[in-house]
PDB file of N, CA and C in Angstrom:
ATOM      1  N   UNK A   1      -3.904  -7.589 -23.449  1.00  0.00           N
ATOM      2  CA  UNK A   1      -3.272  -8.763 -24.006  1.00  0.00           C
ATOM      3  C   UNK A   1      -1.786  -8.790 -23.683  1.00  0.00           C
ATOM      4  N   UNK A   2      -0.773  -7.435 -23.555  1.00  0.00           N
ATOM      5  CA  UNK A   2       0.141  -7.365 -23.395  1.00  0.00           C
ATOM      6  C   UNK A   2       0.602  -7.745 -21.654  1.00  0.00           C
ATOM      7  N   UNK A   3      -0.110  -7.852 -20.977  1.00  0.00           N
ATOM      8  CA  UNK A   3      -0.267  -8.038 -19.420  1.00  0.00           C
ATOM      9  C   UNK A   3      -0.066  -9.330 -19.508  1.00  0.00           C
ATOM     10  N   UNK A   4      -1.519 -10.355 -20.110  1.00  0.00           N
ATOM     11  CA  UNK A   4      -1.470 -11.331 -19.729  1.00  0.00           C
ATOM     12  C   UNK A   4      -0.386 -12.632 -20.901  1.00  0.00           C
ATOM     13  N   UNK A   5       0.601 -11.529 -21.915  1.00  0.00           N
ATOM     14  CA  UNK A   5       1.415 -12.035 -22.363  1.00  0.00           C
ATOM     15  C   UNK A   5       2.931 -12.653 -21.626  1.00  0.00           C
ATOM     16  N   UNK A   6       2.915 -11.252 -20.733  1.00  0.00           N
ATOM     17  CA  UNK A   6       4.102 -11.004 -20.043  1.00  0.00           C
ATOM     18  C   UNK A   6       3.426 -11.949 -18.242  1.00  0.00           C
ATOM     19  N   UNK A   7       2.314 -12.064 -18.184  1.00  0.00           N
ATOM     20  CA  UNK A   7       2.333 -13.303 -17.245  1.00  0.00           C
ATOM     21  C   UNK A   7       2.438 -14.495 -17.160  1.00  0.00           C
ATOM     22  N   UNK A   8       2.020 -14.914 -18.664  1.00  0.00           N
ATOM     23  CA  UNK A   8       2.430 -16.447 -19.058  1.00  0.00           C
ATOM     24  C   UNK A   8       3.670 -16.931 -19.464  1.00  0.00           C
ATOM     25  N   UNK A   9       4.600 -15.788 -20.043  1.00  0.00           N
ATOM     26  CA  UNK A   9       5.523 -15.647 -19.952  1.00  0.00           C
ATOM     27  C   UNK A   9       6.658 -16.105 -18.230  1.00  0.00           C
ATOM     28  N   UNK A  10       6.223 -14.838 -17.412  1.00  0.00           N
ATOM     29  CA  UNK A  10       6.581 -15.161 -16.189  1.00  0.00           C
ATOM     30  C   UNK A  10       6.393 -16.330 -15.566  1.00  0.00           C
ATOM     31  N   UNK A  11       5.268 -17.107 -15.741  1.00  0.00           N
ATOM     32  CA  UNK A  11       4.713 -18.230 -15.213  1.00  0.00           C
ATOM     33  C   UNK A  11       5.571 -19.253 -15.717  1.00  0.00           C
ATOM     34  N   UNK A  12       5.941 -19.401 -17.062  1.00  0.00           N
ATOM     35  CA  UNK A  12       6.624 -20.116 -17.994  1.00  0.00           C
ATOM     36  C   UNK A  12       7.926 -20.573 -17.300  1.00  0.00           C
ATOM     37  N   UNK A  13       8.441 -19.623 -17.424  1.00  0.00           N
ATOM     38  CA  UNK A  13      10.063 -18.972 -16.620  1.00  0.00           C
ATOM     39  C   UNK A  13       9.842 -19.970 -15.207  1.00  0.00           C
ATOM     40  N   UNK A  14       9.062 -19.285 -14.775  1.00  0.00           N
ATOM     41  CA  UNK A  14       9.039 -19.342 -13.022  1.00  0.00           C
ATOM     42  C   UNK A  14       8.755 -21.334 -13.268  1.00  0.00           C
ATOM     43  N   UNK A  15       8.156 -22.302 -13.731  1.00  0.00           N
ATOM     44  CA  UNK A  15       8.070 -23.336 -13.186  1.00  0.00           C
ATOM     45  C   UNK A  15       9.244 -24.152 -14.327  1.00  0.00           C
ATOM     46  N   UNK A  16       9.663 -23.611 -15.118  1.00  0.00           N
ATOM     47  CA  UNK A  16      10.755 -23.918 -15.798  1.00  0.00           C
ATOM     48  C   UNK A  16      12.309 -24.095 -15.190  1.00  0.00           C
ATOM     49  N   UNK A  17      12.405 -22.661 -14.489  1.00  0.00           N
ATOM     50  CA  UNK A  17      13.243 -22.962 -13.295  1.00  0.00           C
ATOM     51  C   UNK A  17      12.903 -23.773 -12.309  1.00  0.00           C
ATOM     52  N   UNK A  18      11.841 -23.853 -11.354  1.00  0.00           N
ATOM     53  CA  UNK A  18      10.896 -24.832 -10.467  1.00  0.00           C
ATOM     54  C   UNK A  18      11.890 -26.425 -10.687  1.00  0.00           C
ATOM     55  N   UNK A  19      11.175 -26.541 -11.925  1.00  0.00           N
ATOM     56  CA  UNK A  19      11.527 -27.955 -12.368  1.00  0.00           C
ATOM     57  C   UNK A  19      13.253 -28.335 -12.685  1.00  0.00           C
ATOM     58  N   UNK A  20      13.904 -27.199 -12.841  1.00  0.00           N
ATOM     59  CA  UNK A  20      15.624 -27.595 -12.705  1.00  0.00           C
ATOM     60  C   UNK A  20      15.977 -27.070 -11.929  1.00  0.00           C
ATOM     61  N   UNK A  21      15.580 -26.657 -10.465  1.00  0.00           N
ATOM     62  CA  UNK A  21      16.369 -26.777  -9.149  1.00  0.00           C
ATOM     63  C   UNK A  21      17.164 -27.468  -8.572  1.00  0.00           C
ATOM     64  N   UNK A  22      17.632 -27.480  -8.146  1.00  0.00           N
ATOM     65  CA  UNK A  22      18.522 -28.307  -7.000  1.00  0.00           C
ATOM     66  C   UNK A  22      17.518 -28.624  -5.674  1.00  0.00           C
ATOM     67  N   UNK A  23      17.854 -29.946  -5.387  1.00  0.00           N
ATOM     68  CA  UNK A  23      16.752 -30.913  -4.193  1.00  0.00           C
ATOM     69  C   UNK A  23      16.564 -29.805  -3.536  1.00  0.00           C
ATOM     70  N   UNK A  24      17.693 -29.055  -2.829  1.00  0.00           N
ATOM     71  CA  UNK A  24      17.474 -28.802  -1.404  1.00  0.00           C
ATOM     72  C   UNK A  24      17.152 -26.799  -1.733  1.00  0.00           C
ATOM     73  N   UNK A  25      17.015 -26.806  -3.117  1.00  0.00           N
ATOM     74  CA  UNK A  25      16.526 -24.860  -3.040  1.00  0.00           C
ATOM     75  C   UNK A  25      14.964 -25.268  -2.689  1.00  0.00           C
ATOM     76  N   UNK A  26      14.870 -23.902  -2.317  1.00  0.00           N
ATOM     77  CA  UNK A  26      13.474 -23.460  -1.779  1.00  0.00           C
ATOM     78  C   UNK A  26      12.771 -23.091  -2.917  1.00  0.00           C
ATOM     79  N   UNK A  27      10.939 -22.677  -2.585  1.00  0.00           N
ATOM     80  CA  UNK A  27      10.342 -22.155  -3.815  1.00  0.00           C
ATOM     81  C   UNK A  27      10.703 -20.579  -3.636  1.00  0.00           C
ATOM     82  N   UNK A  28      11.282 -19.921  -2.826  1.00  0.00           N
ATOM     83  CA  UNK A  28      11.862 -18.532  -2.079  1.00  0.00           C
ATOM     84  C   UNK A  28      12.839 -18.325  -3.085  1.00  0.00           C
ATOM     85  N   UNK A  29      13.716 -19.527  -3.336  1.00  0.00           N
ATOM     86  CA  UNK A  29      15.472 -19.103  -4.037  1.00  0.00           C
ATOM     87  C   UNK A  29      14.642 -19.323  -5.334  1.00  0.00           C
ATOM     88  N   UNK A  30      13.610 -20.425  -5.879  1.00  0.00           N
ATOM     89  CA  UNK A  30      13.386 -20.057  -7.390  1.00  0.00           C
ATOM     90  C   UNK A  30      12.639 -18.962  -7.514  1.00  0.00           C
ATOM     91  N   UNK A  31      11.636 -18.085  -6.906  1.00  0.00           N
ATOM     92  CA  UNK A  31      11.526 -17.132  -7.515  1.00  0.00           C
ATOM     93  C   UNK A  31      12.447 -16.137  -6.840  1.00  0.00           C
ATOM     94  N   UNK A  32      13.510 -15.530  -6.344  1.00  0.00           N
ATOM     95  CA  UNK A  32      14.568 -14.646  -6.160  1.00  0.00           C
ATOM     96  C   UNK A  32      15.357 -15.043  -7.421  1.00  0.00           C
ATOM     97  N   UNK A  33      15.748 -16.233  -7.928  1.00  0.00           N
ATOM     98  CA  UNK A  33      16.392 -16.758  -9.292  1.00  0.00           C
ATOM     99  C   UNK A  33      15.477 -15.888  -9.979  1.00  0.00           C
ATOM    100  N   UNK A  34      14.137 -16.468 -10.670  1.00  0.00           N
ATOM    101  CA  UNK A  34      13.475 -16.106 -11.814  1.00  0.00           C
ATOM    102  C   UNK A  34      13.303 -14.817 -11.629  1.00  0.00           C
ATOM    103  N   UNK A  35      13.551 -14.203 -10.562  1.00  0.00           N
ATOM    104  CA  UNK A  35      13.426 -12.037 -10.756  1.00  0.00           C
ATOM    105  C   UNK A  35      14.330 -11.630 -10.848  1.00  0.00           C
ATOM    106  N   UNK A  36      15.844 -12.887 -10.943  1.00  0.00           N
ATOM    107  CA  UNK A  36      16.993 -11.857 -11.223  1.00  0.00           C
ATOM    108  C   UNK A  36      17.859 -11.046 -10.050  1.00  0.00           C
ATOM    109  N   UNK A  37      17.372 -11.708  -8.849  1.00  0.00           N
ATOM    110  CA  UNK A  37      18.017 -10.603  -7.886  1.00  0.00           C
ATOM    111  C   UNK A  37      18.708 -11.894  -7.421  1.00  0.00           C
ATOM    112  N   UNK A  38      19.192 -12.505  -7.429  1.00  0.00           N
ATOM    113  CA  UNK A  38      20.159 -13.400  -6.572  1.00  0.00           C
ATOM    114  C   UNK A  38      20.912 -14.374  -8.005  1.00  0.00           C
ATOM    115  N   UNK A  39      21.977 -14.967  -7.408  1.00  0.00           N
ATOM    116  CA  UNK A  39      22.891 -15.643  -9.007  1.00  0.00           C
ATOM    117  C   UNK A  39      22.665 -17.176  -8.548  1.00  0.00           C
ATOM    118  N   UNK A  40      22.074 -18.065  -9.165  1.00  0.00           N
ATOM    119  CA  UNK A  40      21.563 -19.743  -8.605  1.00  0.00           C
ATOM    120  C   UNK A  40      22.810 -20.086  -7.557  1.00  0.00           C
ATOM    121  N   UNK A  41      24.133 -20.148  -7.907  1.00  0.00           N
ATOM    122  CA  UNK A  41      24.816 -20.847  -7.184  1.00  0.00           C
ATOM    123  C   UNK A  41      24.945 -20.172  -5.719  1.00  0.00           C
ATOM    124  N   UNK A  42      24.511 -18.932  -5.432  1.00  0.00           N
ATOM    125  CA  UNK A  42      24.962 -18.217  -3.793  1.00  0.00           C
ATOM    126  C   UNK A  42      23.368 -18.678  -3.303  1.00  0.00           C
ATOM    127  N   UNK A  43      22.587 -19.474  -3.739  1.00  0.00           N
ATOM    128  CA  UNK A  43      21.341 -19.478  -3.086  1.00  0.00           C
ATOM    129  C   UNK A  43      21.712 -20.459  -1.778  1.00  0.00           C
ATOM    130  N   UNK A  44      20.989 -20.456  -0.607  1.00  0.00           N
ATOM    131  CA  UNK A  44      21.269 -21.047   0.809  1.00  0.00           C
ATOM    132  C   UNK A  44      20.556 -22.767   0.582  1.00  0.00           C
ATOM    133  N   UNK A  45      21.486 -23.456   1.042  1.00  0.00           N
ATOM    134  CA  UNK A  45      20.763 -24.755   1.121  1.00  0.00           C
ATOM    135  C   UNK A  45      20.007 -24.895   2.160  1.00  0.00           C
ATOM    136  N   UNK A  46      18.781 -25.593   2.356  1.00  0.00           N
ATOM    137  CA  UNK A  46      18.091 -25.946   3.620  1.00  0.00           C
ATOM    138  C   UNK A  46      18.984 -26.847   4.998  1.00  0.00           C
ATOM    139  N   UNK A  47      18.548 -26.726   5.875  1.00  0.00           N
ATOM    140  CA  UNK A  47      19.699 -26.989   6.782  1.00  0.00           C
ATOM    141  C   UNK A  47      18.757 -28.396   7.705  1.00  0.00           C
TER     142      UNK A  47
END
């Protein structure tokens, strides 16, 4: 139960950010956002 707490959780997160992106981020920069390893504003715009 504790697994599939912490996945709905993640899932939550992950299309929560999804949905307040910026036009031109990737689905790459929202989940590097939602794991915490990159800061939203240094993410690369599409070219």
């Amino acid at each position: 139960m504790a697994a599939g707490g912490l996945v709905l959780v993640a899932a939550v997160t992950y299309f929560t950010l999804y949905a307040k992106k910026k036009p031109e981020a990737s689905a790459v920069d929202v989940a590097k956002v939602a794991a915490g390893k990159v800061d939203p504003a240094t993410t690369q715009q599409r070219r």
